[in-house]
PDB file of N, CA and C in Angstrom:
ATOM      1  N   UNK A   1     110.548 106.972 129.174  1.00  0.00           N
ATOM      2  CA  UNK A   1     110.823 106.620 127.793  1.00  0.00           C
ATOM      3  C   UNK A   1     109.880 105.493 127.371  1.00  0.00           C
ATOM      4  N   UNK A   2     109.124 105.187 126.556  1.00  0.00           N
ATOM      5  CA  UNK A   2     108.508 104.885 125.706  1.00  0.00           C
ATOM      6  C   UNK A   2     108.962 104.284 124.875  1.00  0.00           C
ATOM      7  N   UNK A   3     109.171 102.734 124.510  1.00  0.00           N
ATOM      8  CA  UNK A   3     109.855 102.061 123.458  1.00  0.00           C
ATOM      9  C   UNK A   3     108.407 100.585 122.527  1.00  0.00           C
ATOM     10  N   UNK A   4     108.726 101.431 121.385  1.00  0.00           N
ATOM     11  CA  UNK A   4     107.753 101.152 120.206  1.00  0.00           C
ATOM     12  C   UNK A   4     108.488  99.354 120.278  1.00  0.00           C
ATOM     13  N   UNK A   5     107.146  98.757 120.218  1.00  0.00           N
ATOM     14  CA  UNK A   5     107.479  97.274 120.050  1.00  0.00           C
ATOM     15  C   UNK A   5     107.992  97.214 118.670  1.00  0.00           C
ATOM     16  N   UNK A   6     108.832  95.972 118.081  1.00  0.00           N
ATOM     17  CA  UNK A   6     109.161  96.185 116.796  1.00  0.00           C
ATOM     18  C   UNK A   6     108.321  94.835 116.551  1.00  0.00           C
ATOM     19  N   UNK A   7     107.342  94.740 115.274  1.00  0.00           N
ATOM     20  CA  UNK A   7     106.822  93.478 114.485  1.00  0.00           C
ATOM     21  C   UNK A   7     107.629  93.149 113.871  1.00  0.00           C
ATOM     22  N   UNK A   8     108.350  91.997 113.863  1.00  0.00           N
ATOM     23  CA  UNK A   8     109.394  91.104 113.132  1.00  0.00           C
ATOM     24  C   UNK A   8     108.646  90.321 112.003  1.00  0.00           C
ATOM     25  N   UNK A   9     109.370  90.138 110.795  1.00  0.00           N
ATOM     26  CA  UNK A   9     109.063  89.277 110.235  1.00  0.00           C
ATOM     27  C   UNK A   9     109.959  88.504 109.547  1.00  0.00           C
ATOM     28  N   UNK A  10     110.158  87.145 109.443  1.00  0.00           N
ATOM     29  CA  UNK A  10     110.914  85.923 108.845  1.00  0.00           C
ATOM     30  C   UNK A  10     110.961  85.492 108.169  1.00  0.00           C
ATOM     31  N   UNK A  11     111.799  85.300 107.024  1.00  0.00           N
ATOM     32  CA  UNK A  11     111.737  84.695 105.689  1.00  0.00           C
ATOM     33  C   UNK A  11     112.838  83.617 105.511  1.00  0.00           C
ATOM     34  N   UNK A  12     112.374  82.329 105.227  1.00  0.00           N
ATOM     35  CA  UNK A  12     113.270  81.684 105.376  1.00  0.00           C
ATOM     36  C   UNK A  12     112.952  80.116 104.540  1.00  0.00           C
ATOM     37  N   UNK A  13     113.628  79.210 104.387  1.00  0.00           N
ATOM     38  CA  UNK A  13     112.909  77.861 103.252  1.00  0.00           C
ATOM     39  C   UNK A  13     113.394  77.003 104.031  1.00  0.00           C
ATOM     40  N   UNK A  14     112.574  75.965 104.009  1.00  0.00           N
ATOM     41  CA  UNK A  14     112.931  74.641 104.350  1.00  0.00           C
ATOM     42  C   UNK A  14     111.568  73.728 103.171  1.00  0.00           C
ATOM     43  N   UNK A  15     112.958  72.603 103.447  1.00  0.00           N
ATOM     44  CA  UNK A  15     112.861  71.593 101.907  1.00  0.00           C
ATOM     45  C   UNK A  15     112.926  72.665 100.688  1.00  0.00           C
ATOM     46  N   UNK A  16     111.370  72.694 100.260  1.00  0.00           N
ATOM     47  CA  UNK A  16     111.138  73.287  98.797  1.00  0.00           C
ATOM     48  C   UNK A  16     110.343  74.182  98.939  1.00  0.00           C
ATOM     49  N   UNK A  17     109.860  74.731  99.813  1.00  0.00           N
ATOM     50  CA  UNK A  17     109.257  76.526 100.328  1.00  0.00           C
ATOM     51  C   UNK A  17     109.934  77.091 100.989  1.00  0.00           C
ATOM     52  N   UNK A  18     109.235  78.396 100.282  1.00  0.00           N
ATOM     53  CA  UNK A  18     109.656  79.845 101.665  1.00  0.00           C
ATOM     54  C   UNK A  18     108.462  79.786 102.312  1.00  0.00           C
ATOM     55  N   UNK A  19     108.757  79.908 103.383  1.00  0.00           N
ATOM     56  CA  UNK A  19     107.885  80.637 104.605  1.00  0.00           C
ATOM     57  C   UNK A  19     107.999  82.070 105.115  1.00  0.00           C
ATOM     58  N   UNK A  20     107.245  82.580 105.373  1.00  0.00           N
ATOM     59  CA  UNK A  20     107.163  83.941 106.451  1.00  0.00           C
ATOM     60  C   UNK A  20     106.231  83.508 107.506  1.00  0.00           C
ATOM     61  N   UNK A  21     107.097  84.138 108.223  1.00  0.00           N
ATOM     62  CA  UNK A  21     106.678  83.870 109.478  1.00  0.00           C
ATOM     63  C   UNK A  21     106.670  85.579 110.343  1.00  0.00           C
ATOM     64  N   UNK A  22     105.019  85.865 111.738  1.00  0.00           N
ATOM     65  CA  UNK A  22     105.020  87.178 112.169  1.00  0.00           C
ATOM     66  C   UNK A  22     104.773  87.026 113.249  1.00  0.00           C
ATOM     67  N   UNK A  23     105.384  87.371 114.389  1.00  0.00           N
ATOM     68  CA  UNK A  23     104.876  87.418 115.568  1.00  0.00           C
ATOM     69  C   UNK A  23     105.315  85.250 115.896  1.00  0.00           C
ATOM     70  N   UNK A  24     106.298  85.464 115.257  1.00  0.00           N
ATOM     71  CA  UNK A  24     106.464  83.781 115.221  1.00  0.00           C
ATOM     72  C   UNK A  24     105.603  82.626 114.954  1.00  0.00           C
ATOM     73  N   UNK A  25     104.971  83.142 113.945  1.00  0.00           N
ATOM     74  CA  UNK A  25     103.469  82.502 114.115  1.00  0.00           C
ATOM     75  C   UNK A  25     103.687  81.903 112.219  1.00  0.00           C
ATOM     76  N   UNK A  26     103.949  81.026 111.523  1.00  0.00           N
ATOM     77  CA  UNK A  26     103.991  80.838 110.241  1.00  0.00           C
ATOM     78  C   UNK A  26     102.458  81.515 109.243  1.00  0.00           C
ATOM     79  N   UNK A  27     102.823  82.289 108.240  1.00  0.00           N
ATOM     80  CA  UNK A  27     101.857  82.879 107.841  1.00  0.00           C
ATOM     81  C   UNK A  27     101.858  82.269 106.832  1.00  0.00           C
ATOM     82  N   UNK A  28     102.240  81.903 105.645  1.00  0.00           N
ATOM     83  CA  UNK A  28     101.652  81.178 104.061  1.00  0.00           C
ATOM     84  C   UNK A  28     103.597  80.920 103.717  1.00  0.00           C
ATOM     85  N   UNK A  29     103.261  79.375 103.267  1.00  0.00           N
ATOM     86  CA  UNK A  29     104.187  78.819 102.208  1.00  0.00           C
ATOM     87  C   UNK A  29     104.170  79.873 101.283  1.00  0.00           C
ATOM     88  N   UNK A  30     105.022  80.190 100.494  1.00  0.00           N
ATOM     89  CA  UNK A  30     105.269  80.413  98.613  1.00  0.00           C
ATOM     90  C   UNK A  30     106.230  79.481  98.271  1.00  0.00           C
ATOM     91  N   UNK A  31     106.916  79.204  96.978  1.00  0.00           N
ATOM     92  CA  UNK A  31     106.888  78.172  96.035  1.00  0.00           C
ATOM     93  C   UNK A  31     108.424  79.005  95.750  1.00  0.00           C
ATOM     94  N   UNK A  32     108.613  80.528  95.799  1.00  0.00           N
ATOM     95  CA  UNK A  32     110.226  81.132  95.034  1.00  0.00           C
ATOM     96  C   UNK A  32     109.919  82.261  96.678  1.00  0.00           C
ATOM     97  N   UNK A  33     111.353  82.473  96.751  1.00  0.00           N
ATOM     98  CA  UNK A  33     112.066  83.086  97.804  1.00  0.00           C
ATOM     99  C   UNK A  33     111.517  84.791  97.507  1.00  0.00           C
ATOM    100  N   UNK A  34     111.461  84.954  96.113  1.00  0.00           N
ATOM    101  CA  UNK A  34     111.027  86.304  96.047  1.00  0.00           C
ATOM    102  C   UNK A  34     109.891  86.350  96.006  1.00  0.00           C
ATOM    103  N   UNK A  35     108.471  85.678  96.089  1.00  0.00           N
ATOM    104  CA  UNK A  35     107.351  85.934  96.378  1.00  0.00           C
ATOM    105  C   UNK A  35     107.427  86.290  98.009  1.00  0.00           C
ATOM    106  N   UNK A  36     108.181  85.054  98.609  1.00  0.00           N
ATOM    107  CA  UNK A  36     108.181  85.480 100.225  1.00  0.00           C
ATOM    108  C   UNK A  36     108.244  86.326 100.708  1.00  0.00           C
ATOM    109  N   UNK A  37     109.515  86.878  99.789  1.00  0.00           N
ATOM    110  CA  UNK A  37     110.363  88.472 100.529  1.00  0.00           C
ATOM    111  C   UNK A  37     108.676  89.458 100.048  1.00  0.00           C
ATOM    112  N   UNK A  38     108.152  89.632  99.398  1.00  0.00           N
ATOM    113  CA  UNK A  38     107.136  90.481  98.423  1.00  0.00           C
ATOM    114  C   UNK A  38     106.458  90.723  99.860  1.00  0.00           C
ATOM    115  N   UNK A  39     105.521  89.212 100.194  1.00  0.00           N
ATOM    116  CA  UNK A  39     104.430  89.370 100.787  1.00  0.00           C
ATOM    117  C   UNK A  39     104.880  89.765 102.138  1.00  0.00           C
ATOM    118  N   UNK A  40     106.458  89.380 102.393  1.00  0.00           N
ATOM    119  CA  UNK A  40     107.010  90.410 103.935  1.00  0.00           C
ATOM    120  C   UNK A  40     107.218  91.946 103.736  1.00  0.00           C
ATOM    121  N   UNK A  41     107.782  91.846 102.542  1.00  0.00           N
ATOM    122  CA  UNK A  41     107.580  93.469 102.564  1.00  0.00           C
ATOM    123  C   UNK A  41     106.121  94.103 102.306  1.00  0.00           C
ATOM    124  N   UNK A  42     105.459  93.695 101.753  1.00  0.00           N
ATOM    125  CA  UNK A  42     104.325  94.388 101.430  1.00  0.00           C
ATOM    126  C   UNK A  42     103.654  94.216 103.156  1.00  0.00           C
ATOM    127  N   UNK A  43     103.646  93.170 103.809  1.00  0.00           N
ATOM    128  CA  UNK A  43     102.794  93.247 105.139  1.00  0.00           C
ATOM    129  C   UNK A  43     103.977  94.454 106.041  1.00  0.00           C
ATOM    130  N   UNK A  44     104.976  94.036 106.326  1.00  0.00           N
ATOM    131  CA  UNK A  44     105.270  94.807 106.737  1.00  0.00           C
ATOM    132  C   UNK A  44     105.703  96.407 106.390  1.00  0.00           C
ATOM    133  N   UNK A  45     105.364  97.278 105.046  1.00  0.00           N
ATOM    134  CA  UNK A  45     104.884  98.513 104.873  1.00  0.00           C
ATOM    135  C   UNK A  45     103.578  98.811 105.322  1.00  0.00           C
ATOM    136  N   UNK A  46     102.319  98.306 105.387  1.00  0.00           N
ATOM    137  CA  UNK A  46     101.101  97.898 105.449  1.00  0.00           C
ATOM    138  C   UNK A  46     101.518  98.708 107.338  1.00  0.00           C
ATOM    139  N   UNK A  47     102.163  97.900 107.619  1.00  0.00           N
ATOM    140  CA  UNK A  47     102.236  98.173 109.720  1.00  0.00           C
ATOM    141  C   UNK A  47     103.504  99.811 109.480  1.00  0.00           C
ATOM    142  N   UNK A  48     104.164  99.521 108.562  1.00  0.00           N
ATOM    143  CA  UNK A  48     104.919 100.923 109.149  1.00  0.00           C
ATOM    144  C   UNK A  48     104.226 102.049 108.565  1.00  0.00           C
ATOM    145  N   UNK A  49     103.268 101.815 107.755  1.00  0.00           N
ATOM    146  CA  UNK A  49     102.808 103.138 107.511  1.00  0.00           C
ATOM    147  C   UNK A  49     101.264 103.323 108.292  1.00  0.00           C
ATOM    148  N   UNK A  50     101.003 102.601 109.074  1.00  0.00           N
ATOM    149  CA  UNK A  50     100.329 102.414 110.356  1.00  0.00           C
ATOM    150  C   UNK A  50     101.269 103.473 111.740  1.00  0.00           C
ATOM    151  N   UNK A  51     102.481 103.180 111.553  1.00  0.00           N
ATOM    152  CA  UNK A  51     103.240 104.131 112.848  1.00  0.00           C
ATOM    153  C   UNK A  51     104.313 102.805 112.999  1.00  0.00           C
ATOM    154  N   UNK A  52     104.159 101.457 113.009  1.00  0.00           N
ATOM    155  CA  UNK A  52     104.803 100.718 113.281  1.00  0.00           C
ATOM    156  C   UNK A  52     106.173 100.335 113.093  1.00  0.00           C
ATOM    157  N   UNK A  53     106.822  99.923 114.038  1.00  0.00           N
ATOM    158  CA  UNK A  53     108.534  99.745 113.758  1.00  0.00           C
ATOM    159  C   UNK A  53     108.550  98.649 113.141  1.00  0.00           C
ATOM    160  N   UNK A  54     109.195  98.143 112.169  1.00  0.00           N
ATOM    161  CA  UNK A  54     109.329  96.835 111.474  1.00  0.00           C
ATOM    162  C   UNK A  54     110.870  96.272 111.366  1.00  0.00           C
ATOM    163  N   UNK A  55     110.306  94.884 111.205  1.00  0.00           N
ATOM    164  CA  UNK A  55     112.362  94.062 111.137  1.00  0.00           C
ATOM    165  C   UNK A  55     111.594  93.069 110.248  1.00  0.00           C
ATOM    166  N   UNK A  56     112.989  93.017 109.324  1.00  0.00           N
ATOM    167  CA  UNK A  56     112.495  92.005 108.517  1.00  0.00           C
ATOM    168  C   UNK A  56     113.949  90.734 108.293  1.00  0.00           C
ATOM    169  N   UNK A  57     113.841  90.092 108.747  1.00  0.00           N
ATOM    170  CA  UNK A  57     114.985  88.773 108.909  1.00  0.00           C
ATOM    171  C   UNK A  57     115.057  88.006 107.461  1.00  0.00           C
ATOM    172  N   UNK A  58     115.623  88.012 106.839  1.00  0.00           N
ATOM    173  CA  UNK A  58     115.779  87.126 105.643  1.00  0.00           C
ATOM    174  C   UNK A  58     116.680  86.392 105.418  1.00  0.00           C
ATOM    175  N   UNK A  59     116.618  85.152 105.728  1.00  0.00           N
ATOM    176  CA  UNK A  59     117.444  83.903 106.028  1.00  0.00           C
ATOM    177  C   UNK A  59     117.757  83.460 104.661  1.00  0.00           C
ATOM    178  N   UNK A  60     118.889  83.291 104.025  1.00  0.00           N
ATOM    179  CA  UNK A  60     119.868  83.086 102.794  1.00  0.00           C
ATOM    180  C   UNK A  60     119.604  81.748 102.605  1.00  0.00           C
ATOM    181  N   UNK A  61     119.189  81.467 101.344  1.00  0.00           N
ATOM    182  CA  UNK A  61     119.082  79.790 100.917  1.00  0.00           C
ATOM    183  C   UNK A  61     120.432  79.023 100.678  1.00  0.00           C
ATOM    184  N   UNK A  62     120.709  77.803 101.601  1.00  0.00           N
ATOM    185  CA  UNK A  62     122.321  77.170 101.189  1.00  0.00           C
ATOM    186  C   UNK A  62     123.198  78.464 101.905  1.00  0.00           C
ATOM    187  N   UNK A  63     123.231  78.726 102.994  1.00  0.00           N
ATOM    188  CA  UNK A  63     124.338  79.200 103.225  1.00  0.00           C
ATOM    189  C   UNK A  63     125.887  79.434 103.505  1.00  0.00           C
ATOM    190  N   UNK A  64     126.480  78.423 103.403  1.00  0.00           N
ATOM    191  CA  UNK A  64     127.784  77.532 103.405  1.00  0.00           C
ATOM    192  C   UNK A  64     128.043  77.624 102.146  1.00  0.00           C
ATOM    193  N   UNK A  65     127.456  77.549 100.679  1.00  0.00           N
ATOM    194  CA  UNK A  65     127.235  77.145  99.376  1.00  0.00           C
ATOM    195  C   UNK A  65     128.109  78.798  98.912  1.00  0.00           C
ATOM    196  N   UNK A  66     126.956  79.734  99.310  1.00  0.00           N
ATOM    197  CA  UNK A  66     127.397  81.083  98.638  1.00  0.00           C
ATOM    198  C   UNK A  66     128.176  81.906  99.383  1.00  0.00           C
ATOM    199  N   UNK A  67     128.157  81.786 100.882  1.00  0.00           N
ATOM    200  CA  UNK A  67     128.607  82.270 101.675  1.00  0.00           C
ATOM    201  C   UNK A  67     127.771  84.044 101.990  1.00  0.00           C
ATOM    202  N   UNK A  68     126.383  83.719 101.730  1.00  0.00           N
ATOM    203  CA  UNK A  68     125.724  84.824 102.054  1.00  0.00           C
ATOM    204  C   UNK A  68     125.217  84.820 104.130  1.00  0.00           C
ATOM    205  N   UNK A  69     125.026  85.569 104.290  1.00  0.00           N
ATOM    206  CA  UNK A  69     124.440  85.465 105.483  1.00  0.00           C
ATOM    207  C   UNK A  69     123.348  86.370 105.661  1.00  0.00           C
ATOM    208  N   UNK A  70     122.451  85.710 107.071  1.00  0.00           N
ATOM    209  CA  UNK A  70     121.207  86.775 106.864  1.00  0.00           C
ATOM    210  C   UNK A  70     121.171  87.725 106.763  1.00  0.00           C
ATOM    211  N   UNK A  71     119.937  88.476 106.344  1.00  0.00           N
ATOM    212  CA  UNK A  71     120.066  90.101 105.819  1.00  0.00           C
ATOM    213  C   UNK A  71     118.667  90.450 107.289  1.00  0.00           C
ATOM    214  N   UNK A  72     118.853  91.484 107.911  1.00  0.00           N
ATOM    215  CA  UNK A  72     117.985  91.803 108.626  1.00  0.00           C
ATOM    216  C   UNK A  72     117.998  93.531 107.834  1.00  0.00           C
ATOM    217  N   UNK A  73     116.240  93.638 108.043  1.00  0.00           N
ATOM    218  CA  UNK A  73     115.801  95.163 107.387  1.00  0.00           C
ATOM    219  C   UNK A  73     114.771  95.851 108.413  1.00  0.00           C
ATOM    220  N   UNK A  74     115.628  96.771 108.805  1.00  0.00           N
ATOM    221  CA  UNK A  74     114.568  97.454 110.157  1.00  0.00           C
ATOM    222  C   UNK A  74     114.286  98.645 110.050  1.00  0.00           C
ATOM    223  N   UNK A  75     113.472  99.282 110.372  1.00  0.00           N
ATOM    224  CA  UNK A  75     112.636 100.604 110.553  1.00  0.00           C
ATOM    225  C   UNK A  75     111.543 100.523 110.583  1.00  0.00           C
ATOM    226  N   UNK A  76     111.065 102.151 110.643  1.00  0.00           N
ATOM    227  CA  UNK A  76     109.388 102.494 110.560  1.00  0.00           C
ATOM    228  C   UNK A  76     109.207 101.853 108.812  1.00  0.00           C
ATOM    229  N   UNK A  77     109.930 102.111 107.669  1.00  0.00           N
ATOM    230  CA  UNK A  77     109.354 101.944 106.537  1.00  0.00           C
ATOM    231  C   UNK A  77     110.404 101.444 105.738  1.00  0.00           C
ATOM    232  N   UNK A  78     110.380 100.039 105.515  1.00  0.00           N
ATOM    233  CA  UNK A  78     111.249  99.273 104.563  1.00  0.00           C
ATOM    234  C   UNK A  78     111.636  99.974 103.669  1.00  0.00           C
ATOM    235  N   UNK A  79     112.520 100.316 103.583  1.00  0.00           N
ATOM    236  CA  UNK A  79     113.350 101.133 102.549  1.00  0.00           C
ATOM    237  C   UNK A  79     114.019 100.484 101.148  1.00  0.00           C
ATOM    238  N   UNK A  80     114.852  99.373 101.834  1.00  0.00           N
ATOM    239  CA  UNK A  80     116.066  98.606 100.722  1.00  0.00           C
ATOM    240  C   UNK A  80     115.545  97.579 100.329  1.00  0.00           C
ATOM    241  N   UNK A  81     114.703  96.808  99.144  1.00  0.00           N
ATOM    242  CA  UNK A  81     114.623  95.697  98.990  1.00  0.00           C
ATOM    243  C   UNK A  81     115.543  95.046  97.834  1.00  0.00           C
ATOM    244  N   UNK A  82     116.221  93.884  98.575  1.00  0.00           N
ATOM    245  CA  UNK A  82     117.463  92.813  98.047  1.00  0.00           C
ATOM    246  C   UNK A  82     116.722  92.496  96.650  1.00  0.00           C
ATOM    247  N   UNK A  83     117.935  92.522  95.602  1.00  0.00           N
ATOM    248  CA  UNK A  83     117.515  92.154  94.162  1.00  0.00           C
ATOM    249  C   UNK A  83     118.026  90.704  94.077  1.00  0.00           C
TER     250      UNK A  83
END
């Protein structure tokens, strides 16, 4: 059996940015939570339509506040993106 590595990617803020982060490695600040999520989804379609398995972790701003918790999004091809 043969098991496809999965490329993760992280979205998450501290202070007054989002970060993404790939391969645990921080890739670019943005300034709003939905540019972050953009440039994770857009990199990671980019790898699943390559063949690649993808996860996408999206860490909830203030979580105690709204009572959201993280959203993880996995497959070959991001399907659901959070409004």
């Amino acid at each position: 059996m043969h098991l496809t590595p999965v490329e993760r990617f992280v979205v998450f803020q501290v202070q007054n940015e989002w970060l993404v982060t790939y391969r645990d490695r921080t890739q670019i600040s943005y300034s709003t939570r939905e540019e972050a999520e953009t440039s994770a989804f857009d990199a990671a379609d980019a790898l699943a339509s390559q063949g690649h398995a993808v996860s996408i972790l999206i860490m909830p701003d203030e979580p105690d506040a709204n009572g959201q918790h993280p959203m993880v999004l996995t497959g070959r091809t991001p399907r659901v993106k959070p409004s």
